[in-house]
N, C-alpha and C. Protein backbone atom coordinates (compact mmCIF):
# COMPACT_ATOMS: atom_id res chain seq x y z
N UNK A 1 0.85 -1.18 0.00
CA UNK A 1 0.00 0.00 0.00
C UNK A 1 0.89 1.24 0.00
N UNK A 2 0.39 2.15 -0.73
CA UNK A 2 1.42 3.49 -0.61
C UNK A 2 0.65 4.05 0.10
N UNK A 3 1.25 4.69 1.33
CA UNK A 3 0.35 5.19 2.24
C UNK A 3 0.66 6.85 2.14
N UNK A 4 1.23 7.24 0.80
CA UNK A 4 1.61 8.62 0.53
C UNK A 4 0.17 9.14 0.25
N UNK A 5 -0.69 8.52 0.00
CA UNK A 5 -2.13 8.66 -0.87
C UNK A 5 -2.70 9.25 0.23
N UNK A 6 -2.57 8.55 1.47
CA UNK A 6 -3.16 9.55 2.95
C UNK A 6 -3.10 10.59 2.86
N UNK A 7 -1.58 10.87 2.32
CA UNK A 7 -1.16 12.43 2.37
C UNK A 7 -2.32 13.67 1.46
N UNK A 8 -3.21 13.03 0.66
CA UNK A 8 -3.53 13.84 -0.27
C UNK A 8 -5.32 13.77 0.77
N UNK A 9 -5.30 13.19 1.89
CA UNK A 9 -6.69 13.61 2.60
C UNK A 9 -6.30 14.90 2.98
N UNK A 10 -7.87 16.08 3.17
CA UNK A 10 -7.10 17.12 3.10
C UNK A 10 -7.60 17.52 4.52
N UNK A 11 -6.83 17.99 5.44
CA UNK A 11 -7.08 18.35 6.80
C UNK A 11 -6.66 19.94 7.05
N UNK A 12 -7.04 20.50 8.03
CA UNK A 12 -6.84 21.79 9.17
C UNK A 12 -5.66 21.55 10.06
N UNK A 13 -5.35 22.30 10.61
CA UNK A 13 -4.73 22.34 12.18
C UNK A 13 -5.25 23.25 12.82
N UNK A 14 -6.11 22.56 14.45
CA UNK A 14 -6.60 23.05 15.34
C UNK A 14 -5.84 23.02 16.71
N UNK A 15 -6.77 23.86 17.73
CA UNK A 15 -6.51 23.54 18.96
C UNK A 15 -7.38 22.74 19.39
N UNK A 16 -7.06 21.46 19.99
CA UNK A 16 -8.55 20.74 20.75
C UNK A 16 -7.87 20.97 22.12
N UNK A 17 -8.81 21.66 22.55
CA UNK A 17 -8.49 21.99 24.38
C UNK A 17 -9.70 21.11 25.47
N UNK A 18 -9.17 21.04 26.59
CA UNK A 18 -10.61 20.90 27.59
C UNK A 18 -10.10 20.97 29.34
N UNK A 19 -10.71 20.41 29.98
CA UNK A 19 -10.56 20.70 31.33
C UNK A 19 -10.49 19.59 32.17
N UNK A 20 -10.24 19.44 33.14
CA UNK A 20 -10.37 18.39 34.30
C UNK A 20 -9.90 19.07 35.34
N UNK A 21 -10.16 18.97 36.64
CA UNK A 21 -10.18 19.23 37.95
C UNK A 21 -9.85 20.52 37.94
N UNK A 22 -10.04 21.13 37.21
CA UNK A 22 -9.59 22.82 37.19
C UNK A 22 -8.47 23.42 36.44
N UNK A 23 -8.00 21.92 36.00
CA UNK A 23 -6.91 22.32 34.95
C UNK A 23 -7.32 22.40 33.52
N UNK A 24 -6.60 22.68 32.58
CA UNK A 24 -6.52 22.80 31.34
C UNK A 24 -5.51 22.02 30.79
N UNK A 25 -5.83 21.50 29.63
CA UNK A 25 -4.69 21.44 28.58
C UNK A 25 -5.47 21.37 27.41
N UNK A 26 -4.55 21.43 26.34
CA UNK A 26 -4.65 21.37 24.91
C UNK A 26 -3.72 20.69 23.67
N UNK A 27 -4.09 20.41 23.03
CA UNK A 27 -3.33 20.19 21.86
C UNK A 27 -3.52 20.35 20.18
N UNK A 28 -2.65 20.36 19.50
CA UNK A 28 -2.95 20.63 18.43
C UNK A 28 -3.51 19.01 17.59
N UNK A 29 -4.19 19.34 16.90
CA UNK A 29 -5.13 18.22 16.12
C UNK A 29 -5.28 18.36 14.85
N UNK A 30 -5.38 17.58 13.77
CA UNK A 30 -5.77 17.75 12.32
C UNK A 30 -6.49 17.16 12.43
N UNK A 31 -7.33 16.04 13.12
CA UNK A 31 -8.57 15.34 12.31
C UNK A 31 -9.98 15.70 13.39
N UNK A 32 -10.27 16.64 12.67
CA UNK A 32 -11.32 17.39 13.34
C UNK A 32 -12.34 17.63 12.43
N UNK A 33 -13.66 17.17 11.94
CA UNK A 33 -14.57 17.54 11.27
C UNK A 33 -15.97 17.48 11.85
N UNK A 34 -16.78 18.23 10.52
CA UNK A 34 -18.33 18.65 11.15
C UNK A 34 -19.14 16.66 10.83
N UNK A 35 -19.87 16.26 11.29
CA UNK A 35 -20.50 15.06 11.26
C UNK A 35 -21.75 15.33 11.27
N UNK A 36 -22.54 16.55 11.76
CA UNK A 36 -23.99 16.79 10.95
C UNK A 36 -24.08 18.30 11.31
N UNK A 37 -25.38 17.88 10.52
CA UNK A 37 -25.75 20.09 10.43
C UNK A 37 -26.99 20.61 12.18
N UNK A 38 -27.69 19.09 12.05
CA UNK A 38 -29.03 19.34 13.24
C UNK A 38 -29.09 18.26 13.59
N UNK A 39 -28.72 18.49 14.99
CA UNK A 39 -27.78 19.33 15.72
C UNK A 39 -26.18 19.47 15.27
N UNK A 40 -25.53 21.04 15.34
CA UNK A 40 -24.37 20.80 14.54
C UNK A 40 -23.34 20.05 15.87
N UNK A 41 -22.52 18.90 14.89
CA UNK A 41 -21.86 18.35 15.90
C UNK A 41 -20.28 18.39 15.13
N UNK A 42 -19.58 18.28 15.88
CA UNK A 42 -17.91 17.92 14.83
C UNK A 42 -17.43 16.59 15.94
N UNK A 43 -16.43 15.95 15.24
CA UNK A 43 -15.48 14.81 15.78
C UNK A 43 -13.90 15.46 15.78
N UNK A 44 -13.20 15.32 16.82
CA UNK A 44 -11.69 14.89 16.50
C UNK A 44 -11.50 13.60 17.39
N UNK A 45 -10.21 13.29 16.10
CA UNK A 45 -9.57 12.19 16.91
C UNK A 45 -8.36 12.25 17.41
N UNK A 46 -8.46 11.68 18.70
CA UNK A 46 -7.57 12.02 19.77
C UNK A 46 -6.55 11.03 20.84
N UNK A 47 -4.97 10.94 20.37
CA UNK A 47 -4.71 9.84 20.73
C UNK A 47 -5.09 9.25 22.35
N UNK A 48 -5.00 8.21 22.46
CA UNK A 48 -5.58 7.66 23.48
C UNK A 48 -4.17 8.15 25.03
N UNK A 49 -2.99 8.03 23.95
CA UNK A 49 -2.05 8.95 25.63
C UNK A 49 -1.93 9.56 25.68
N UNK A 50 -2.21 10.74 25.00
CA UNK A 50 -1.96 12.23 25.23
C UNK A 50 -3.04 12.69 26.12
N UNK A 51 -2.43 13.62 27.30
CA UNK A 51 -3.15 13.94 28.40
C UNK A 51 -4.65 14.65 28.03
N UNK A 52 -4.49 15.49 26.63
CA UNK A 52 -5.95 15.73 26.19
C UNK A 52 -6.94 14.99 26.18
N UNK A 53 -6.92 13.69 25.99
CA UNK A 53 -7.53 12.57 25.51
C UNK A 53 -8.32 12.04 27.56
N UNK A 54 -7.41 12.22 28.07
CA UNK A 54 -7.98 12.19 29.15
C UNK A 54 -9.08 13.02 30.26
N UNK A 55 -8.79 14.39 29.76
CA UNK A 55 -9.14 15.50 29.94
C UNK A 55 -10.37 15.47 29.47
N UNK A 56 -10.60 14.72 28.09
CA UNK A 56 -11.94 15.18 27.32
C UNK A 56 -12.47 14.02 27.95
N UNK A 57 -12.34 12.61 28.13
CA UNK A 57 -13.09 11.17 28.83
C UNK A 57 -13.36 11.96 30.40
N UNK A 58 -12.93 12.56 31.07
CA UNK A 58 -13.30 12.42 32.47
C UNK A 58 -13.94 14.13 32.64
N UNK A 59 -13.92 15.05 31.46
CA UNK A 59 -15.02 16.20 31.70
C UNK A 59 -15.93 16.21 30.41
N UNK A 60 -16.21 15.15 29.77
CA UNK A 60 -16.89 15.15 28.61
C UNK A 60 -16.81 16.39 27.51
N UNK A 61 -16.35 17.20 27.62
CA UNK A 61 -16.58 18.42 27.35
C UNK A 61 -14.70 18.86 25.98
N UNK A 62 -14.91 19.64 25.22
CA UNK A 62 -13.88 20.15 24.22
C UNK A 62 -14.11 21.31 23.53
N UNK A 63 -13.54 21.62 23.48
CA UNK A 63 -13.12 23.24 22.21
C UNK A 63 -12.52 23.06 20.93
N UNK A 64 -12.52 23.52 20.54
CA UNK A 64 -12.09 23.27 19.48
C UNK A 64 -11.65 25.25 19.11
N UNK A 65 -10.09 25.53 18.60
CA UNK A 65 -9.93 26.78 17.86
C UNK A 65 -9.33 26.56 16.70
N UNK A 66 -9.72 26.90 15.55
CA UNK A 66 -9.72 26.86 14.36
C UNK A 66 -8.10 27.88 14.15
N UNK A 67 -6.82 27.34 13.49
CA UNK A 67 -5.85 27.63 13.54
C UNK A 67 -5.85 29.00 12.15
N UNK A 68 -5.29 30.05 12.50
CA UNK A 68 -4.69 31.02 10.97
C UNK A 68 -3.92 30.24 10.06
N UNK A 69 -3.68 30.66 9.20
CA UNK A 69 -2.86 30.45 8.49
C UNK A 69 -1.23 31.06 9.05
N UNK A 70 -1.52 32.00 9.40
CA UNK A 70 -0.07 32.95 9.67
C UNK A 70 0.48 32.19 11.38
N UNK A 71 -0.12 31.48 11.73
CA UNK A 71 0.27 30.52 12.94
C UNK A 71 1.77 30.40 13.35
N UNK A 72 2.53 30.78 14.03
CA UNK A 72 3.84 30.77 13.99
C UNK A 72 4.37 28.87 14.11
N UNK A 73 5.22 28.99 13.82
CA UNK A 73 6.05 27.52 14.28
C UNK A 73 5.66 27.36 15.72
N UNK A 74 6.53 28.27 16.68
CA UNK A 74 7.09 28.25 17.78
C UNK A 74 4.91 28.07 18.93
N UNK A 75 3.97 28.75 17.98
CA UNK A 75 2.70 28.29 19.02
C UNK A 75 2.21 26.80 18.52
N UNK A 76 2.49 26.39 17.13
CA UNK A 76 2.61 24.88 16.98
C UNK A 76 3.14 23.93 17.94
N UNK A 77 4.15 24.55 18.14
CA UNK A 77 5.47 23.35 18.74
C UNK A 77 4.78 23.35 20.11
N UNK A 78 3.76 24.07 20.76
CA UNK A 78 4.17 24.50 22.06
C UNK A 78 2.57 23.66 22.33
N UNK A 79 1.82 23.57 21.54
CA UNK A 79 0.52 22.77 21.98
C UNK A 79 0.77 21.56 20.91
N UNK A 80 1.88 21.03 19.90
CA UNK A 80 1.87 20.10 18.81
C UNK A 80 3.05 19.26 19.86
N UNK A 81 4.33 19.79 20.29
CA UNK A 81 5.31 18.93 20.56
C UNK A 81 5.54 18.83 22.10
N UNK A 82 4.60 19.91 23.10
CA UNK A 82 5.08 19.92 24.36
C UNK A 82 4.10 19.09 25.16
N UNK A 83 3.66 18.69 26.41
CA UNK A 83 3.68 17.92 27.20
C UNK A 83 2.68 18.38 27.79
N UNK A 84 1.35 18.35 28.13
CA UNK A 84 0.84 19.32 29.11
C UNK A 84 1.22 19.00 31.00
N UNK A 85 1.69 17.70 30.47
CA UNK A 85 2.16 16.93 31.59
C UNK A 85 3.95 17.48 32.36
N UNK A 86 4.16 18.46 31.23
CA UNK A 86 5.69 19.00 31.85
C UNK A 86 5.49 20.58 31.64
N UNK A 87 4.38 20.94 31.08
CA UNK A 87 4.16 22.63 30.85
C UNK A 87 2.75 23.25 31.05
N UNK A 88 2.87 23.77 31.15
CA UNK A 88 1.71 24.47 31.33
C UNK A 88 1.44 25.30 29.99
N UNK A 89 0.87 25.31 29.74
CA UNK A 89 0.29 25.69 27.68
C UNK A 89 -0.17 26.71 27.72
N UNK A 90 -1.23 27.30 28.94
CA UNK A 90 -2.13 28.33 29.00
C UNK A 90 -1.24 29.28 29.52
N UNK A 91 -0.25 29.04 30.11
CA UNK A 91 0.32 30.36 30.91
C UNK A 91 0.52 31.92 30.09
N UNK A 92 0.73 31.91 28.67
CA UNK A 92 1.09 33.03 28.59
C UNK A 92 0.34 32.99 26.51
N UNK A 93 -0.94 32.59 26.84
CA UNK A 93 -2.04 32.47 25.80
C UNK A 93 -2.91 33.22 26.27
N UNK A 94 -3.52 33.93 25.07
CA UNK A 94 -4.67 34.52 25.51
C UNK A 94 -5.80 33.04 25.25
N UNK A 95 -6.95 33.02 26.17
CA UNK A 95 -8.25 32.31 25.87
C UNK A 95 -8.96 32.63 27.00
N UNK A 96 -10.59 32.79 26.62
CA UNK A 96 -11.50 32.25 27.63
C UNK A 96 -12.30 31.18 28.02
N UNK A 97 -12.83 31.29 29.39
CA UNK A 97 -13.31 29.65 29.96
C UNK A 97 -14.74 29.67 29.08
N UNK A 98 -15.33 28.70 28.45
CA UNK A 98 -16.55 28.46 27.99
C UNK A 98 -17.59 28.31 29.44
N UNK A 99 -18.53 28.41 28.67
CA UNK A 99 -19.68 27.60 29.47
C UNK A 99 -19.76 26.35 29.61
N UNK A 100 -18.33 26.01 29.36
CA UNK A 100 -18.61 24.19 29.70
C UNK A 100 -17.55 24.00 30.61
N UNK A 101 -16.60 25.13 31.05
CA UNK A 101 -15.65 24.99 31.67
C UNK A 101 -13.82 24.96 31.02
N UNK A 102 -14.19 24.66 29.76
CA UNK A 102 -13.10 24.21 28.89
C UNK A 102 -12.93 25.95 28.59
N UNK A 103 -11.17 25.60 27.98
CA UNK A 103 -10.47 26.84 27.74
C UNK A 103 -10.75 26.99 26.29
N UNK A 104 -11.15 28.16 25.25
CA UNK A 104 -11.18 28.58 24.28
C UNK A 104 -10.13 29.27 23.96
N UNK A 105 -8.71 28.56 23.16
CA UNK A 105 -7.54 29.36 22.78
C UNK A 105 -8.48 30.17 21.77
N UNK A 106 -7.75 31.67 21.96
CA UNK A 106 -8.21 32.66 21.12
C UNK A 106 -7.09 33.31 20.49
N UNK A 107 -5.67 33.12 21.28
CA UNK A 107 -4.23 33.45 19.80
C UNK A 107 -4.08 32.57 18.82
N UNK A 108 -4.28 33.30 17.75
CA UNK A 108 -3.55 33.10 16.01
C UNK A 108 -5.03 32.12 15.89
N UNK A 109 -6.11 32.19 16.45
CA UNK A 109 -7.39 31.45 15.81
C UNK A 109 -8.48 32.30 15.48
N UNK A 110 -8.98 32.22 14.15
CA UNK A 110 -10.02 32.49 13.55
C UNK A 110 -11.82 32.25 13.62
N UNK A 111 -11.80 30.82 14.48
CA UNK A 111 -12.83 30.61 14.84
C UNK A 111 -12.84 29.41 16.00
N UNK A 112 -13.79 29.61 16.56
CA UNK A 112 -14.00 28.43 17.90
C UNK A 112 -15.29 27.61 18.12
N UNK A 113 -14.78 26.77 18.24
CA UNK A 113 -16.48 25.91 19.12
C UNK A 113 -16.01 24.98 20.01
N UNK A 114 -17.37 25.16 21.20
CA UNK A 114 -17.16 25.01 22.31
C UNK A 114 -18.26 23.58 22.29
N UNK A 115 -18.14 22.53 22.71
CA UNK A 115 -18.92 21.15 22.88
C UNK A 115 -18.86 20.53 23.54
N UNK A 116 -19.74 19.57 23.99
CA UNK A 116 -20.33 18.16 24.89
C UNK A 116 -20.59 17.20 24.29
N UNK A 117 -19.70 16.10 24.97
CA UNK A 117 -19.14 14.99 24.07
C UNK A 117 -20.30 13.84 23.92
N UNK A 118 -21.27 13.91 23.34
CA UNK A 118 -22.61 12.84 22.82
C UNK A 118 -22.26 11.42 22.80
N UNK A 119 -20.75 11.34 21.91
CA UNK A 119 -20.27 9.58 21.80
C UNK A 119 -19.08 9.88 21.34
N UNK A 120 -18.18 8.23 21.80
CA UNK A 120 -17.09 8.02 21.63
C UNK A 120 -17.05 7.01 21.06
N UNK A 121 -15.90 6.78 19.92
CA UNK A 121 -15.29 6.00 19.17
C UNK A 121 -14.33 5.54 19.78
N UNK A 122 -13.90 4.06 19.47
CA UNK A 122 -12.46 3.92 20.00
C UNK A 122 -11.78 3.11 18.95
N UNK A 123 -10.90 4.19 18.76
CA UNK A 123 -9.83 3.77 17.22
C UNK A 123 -8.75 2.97 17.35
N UNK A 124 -8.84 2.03 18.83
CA UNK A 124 -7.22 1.58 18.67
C UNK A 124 -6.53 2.53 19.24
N UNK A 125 -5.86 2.97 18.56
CA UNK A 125 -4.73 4.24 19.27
C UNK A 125 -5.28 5.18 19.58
N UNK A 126 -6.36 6.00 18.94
CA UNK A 126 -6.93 6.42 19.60
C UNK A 126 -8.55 7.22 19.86
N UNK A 127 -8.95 7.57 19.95
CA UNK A 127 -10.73 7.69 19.96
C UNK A 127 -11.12 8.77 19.61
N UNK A 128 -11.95 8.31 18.66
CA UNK A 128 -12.93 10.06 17.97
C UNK A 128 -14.25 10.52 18.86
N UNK A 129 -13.87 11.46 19.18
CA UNK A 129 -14.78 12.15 20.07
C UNK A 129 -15.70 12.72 18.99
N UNK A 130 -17.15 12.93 19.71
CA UNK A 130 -18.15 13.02 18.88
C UNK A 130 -18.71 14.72 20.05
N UNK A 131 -18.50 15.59 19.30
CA UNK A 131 -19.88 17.12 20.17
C UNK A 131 -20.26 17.27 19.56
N UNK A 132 -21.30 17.91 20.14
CA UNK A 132 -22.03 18.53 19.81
C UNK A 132 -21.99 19.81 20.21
N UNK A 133 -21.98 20.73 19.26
CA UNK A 133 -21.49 22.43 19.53
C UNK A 133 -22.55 23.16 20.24
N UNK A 134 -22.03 23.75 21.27
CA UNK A 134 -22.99 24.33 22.53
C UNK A 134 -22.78 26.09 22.02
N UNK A 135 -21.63 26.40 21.35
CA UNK A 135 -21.35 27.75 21.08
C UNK A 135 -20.28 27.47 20.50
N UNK A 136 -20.07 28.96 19.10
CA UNK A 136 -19.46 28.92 18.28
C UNK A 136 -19.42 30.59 17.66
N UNK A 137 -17.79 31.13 16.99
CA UNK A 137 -17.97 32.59 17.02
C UNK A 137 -16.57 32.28 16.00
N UNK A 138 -16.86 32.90 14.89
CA UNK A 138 -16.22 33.88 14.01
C UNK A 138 -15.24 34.73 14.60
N UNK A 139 -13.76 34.64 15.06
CA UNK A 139 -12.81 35.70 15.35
C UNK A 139 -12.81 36.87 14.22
N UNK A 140 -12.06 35.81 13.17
CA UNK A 140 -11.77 36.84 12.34
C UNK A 140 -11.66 35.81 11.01
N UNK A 141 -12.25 37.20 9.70
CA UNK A 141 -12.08 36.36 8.44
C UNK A 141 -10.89 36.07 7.68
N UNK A 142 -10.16 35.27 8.46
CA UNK A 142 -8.68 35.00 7.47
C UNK A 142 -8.80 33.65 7.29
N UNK A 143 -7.85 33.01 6.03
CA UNK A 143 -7.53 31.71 5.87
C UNK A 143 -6.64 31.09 7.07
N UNK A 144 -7.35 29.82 7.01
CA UNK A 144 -7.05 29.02 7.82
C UNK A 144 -5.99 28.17 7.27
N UNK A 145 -4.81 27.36 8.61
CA UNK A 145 -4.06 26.77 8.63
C UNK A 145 -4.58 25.09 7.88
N UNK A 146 -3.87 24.96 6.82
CA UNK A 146 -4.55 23.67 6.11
C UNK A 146 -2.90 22.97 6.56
N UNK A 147 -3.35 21.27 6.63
CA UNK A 147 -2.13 21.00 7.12
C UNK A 147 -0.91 20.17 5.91
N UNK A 148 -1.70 20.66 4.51
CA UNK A 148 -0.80 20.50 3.23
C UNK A 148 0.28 21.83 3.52
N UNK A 149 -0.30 22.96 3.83
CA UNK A 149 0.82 24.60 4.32
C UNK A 149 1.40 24.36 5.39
N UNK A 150 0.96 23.45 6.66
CA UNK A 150 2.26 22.99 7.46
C UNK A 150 3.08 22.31 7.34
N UNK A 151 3.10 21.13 6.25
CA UNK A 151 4.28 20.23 6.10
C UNK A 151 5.12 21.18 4.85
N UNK A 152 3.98 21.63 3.49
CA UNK A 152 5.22 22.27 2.48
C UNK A 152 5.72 23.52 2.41
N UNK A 153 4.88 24.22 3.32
CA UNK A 153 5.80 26.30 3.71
C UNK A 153 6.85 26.08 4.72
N UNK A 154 5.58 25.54 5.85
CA UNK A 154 6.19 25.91 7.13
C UNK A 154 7.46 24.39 7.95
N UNK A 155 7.21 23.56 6.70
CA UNK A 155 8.00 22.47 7.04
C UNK A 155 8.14 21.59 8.35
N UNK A 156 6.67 21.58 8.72
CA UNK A 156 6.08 20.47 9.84
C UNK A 156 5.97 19.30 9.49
N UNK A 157 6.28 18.58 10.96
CA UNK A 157 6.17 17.26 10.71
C UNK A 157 5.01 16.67 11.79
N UNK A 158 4.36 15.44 11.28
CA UNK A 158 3.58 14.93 12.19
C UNK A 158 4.09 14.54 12.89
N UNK A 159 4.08 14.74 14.51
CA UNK A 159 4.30 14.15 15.80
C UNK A 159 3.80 12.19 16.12
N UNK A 160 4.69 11.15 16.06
CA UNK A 160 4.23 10.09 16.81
C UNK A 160 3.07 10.27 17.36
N UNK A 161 2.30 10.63 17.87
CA UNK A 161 0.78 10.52 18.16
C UNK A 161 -0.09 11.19 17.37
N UNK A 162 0.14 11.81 16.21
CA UNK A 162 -1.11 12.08 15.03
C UNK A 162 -1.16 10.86 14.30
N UNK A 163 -2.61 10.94 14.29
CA UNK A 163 -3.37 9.74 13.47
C UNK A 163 -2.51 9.86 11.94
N UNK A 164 -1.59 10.34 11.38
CA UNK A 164 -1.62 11.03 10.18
C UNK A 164 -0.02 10.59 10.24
N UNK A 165 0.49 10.22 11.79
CA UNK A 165 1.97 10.02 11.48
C UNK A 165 2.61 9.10 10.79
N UNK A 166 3.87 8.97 10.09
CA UNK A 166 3.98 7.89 9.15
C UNK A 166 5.69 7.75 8.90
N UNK A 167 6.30 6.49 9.50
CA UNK A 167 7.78 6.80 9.62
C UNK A 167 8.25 6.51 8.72
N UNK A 168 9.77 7.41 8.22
CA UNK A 168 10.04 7.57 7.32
C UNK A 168 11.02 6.89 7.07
């Protein structure tokens, strides 16, 4: 199988954030889509060890911020390659708390939605969360981060825990 053909599915880069015991974390995600119109709901999938993944199973609840295009490397690396388990992510981000409790990153994102998790998938590595969008807002009208412009501008690589990773 040439699994280069994956490469031509065409994905975003987001923030999927959420909460547990008063904390936050987040991470960056590409497989995030809408799954119906009524009620509007979206899925990402989310590896099963990354501390997000835990965050969203034990407060049901996720965000989702829709990435710019003009996204620097260095806020990639920092919710794509860091740890929430060795950093703290929110410290020096702008976002606000939703009505679900979860953090809404609002630097270098264009749009947000805020959800409650209806059903879970479990993918093996790792599980597609299913919301349903409780609130949702238009930042601003710019192009969004597609993640064909993070691997060939900005020269990103998928991290070992994206569904999308593939060794070379």
């Amino acid at each position: 199988m040439n699994r280069k053909a994956l490469h031509k599915i065409s994905y975003g880069l987001y923030v999927v954030s959420s909460v547990k015991g008063g904390k936050f974390n987040g991470q960056i995600a590409n497989a995030v889509f809408q799954v119906t119109a009524t009620p509007p709901k979206v899925a990402v999938s989310i590896n099963r060890e990354n501390l997000t993944h835990s965050f969203i199973e034990s407060s049901g609840v996720f965000s989702v911020s829709v990435l710019s295009r003009e996204t620097p490397m260095v806020f990639i690396g920092l919710f794509g390659f860091r740890s929430g388990r060795d950093v703290d992510k929110f410290e020096n981000v702008d976002y606000d708390i939703g009505a679900t409790g979860a953090p809404i990153v609002k630097d270098h994102a264009v749009a947000w939605m805020e959800t409650r998790v209806t059903e879970s998938v479990n993918a093996g590595t790792h599980t597609v969360f299913i919301g349903e969008i409780l609130d949702a807002d238009l930042i601003k009208d710019e192009d969004v981060m597609t993640y064909e412009h993070y691997h060939s501008v900005l020269r990103g690589r998928a991290p070992k825990a994206a569904p999308t990773h593939m060794e070379v």
